[in-house]
N, C-alpha and C. Protein backbone atom coordinates (compact mmCIF):
# COMPACT_ATOMS: atom_id res chain seq x y z
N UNK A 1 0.84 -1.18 0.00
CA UNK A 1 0.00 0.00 0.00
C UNK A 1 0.88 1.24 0.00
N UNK A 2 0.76 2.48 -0.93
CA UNK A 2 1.22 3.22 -1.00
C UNK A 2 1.16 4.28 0.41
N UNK A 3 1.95 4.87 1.33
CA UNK A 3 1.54 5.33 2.50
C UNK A 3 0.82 7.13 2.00
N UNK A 4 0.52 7.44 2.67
CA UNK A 4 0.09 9.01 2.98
C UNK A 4 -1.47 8.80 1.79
N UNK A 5 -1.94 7.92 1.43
CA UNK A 5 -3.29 8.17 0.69
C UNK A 5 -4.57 7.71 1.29
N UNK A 6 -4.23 6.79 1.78
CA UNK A 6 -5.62 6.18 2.83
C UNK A 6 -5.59 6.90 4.18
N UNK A 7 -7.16 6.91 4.18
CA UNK A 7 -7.40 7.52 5.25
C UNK A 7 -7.51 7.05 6.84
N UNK A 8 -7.30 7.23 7.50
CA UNK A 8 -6.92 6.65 9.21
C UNK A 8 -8.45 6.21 9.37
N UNK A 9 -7.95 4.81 10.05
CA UNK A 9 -8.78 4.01 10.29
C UNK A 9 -8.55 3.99 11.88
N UNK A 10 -9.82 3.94 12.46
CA UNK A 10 -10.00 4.14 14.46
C UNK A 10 -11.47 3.93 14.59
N UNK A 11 -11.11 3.79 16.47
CA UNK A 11 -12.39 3.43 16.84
C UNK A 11 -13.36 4.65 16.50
N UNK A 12 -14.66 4.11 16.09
CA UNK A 12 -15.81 5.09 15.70
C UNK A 12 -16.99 5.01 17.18
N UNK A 13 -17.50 5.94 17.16
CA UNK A 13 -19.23 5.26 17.95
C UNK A 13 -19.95 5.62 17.19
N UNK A 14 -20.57 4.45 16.98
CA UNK A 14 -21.78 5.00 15.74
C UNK A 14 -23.29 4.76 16.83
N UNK A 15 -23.99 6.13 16.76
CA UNK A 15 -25.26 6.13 17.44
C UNK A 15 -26.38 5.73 16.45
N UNK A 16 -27.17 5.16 16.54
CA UNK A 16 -28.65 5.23 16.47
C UNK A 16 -29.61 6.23 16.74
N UNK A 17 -30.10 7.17 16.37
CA UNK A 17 -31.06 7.99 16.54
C UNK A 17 -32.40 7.56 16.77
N UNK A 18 -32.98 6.74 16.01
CA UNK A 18 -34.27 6.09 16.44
C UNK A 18 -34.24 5.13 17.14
N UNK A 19 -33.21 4.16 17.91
CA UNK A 19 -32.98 3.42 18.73
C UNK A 19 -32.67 3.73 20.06
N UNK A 20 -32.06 4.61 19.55
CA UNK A 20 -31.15 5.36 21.03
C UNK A 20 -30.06 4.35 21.64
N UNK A 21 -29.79 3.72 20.48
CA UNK A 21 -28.60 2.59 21.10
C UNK A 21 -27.12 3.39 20.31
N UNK A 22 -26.20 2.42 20.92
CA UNK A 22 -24.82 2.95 20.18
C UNK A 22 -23.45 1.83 20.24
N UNK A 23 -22.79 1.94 18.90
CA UNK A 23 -21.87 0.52 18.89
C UNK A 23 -20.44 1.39 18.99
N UNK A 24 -19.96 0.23 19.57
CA UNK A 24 -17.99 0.82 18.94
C UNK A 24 -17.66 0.15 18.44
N UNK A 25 -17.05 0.74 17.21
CA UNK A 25 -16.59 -0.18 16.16
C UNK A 25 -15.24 0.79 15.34
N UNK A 26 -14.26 -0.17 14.84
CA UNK A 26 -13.89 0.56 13.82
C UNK A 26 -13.84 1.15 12.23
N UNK A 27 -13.41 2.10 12.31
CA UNK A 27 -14.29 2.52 10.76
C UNK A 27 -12.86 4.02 10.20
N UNK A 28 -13.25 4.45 9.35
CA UNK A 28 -12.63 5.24 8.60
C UNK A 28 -13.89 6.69 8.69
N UNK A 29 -15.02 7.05 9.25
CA UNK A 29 -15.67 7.86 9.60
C UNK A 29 -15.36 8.42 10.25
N UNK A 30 -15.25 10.16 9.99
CA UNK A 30 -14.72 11.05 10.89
C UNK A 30 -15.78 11.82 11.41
N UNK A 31 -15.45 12.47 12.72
CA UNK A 31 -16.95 13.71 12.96
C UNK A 31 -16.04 14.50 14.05
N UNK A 32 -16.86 15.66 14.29
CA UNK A 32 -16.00 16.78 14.81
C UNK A 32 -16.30 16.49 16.84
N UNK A 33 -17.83 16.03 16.61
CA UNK A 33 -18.21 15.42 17.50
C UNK A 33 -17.77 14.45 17.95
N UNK A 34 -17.66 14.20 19.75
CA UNK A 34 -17.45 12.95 20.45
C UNK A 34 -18.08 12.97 21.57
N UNK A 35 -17.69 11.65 22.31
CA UNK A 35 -18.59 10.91 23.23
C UNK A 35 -17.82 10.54 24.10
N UNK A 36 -17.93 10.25 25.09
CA UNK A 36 -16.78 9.65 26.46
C UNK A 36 -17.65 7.84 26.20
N UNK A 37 -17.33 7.00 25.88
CA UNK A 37 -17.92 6.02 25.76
C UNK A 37 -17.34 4.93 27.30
N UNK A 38 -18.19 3.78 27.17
CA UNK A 38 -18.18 3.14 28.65
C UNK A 38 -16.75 2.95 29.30
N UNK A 39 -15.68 2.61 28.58
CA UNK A 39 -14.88 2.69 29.03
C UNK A 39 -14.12 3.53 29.20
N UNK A 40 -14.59 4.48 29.39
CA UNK A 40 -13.80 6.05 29.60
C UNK A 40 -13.31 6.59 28.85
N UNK A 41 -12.79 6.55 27.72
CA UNK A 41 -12.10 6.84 26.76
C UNK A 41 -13.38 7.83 25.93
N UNK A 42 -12.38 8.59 24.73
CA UNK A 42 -13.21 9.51 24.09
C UNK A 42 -13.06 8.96 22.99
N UNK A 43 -14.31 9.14 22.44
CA UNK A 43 -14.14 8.39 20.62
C UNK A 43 -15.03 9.96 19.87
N UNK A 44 -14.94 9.64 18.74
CA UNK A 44 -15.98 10.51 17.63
C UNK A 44 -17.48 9.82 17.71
N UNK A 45 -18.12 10.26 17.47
CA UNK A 45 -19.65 9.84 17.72
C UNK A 45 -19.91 10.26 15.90
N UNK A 46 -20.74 9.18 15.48
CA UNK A 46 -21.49 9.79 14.20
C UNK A 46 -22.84 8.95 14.34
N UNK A 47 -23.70 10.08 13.96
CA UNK A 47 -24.99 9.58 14.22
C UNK A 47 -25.74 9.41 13.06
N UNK A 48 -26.39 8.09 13.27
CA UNK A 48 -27.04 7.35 11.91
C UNK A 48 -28.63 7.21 12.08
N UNK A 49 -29.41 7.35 10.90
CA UNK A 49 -30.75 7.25 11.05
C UNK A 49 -31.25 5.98 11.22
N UNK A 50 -30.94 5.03 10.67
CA UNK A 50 -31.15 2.95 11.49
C UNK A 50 -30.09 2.75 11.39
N UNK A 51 -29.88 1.80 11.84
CA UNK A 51 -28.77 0.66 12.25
C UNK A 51 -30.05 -0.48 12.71
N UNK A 52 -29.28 -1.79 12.87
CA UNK A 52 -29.74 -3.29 12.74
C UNK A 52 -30.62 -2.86 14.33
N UNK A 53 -30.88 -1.89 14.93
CA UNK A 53 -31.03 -2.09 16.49
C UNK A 53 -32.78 -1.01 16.32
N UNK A 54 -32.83 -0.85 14.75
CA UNK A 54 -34.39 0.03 14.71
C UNK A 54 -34.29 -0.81 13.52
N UNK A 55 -33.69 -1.13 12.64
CA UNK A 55 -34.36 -1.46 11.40
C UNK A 55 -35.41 -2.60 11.48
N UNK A 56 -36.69 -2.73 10.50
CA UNK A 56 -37.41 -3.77 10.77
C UNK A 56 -37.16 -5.17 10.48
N UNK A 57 -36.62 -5.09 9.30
CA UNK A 57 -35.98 -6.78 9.18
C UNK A 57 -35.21 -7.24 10.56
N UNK A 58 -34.50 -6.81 10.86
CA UNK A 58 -33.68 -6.80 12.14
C UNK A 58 -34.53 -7.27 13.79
N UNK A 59 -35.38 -5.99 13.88
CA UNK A 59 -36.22 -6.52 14.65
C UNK A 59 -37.28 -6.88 14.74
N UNK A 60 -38.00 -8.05 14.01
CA UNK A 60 -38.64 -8.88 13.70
C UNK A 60 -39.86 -7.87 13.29
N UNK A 61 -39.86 -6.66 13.46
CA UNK A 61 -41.27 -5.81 12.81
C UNK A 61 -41.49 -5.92 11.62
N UNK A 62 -40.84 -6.38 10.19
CA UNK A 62 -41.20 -6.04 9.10
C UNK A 62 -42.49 -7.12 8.90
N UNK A 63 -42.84 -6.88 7.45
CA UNK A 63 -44.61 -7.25 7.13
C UNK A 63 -44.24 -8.23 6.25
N UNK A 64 -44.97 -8.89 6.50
CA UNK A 64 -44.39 -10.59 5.25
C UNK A 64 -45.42 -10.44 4.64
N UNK A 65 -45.53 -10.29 2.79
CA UNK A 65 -46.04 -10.23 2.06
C UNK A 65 -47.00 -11.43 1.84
N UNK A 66 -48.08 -11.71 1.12
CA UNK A 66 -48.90 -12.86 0.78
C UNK A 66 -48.94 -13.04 -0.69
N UNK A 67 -47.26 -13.00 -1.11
CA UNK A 67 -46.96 -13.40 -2.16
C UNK A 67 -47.82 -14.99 -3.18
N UNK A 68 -47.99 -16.03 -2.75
CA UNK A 68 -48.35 -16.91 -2.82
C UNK A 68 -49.91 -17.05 -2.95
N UNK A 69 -50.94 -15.94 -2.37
CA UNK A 69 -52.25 -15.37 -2.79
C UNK A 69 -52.16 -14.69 -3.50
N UNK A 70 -51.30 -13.61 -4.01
CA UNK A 70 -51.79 -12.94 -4.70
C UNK A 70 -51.20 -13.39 -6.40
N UNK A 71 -49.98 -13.97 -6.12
CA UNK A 71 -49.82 -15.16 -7.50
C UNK A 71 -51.50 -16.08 -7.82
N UNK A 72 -51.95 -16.40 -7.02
CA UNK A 72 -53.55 -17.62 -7.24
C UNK A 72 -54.23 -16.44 -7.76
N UNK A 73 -54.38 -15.51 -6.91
CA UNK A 73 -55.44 -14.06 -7.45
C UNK A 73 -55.31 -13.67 -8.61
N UNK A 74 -53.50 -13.81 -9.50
CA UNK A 74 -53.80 -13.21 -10.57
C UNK A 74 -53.95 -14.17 -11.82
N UNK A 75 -53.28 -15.23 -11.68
CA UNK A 75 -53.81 -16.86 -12.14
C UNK A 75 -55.20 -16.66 -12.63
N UNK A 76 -56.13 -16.67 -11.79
CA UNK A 76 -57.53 -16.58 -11.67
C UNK A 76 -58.00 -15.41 -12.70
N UNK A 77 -57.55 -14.26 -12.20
CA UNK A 77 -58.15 -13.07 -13.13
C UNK A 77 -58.07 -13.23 -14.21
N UNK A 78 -56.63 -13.67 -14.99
CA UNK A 78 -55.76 -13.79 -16.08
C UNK A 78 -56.22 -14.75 -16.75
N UNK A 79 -56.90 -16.50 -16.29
CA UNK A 79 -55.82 -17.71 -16.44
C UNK A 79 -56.52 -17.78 -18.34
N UNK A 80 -55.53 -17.94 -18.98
CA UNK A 80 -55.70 -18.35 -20.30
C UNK A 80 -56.99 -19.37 -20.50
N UNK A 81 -57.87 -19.09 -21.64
CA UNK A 81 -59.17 -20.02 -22.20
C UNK A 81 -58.21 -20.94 -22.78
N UNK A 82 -58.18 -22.38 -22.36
CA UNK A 82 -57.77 -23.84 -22.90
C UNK A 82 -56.21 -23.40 -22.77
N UNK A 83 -55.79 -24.68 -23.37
CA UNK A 83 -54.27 -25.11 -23.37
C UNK A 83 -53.78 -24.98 -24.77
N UNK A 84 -52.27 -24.60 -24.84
CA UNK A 84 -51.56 -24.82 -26.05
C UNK A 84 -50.96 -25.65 -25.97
């Protein structure tokens, strides 16, 4: 790797806004903002609109489609007069 072109990689806290939760992780995300996180230490904070801790797939809220009725429903509306 060529040195002086990539950008510094460190611990991040990435918040949740609609969760109100928050991870440490590392990342290449910078912010001017920070946080004293649990272990005392200061990190950058960047705050995100979901993460896996609001999203619905994640937490079992999303809506399962009735794919499989509405395939019969359109069968039905559609289905071709006789066979070729």
């Amino acid at each position: 790797m060529k040195p002086g072109i990539h950008p510094s990689y460190g611990p991040v806290v990435f918040r949740d806004k609609a969760a109100g939760s928050a991870f440490l992780t590392r990342s290449t995300a910078t912010s001017d903002r920070t946080i004293v996180w649990e272990d005392g230490n200061i990190y950058p904070v960047v705050d995100v609109e979901i993460s896996s801790a609001s999203h619905p797939f994640y937490t079992g809220t999303a809506r399962v489609l009735d794919t499989a009725g509405r395939v019969e429903r359109f069968e039905r509306r559609y289905a071709r007069c006789g066979t070729n």
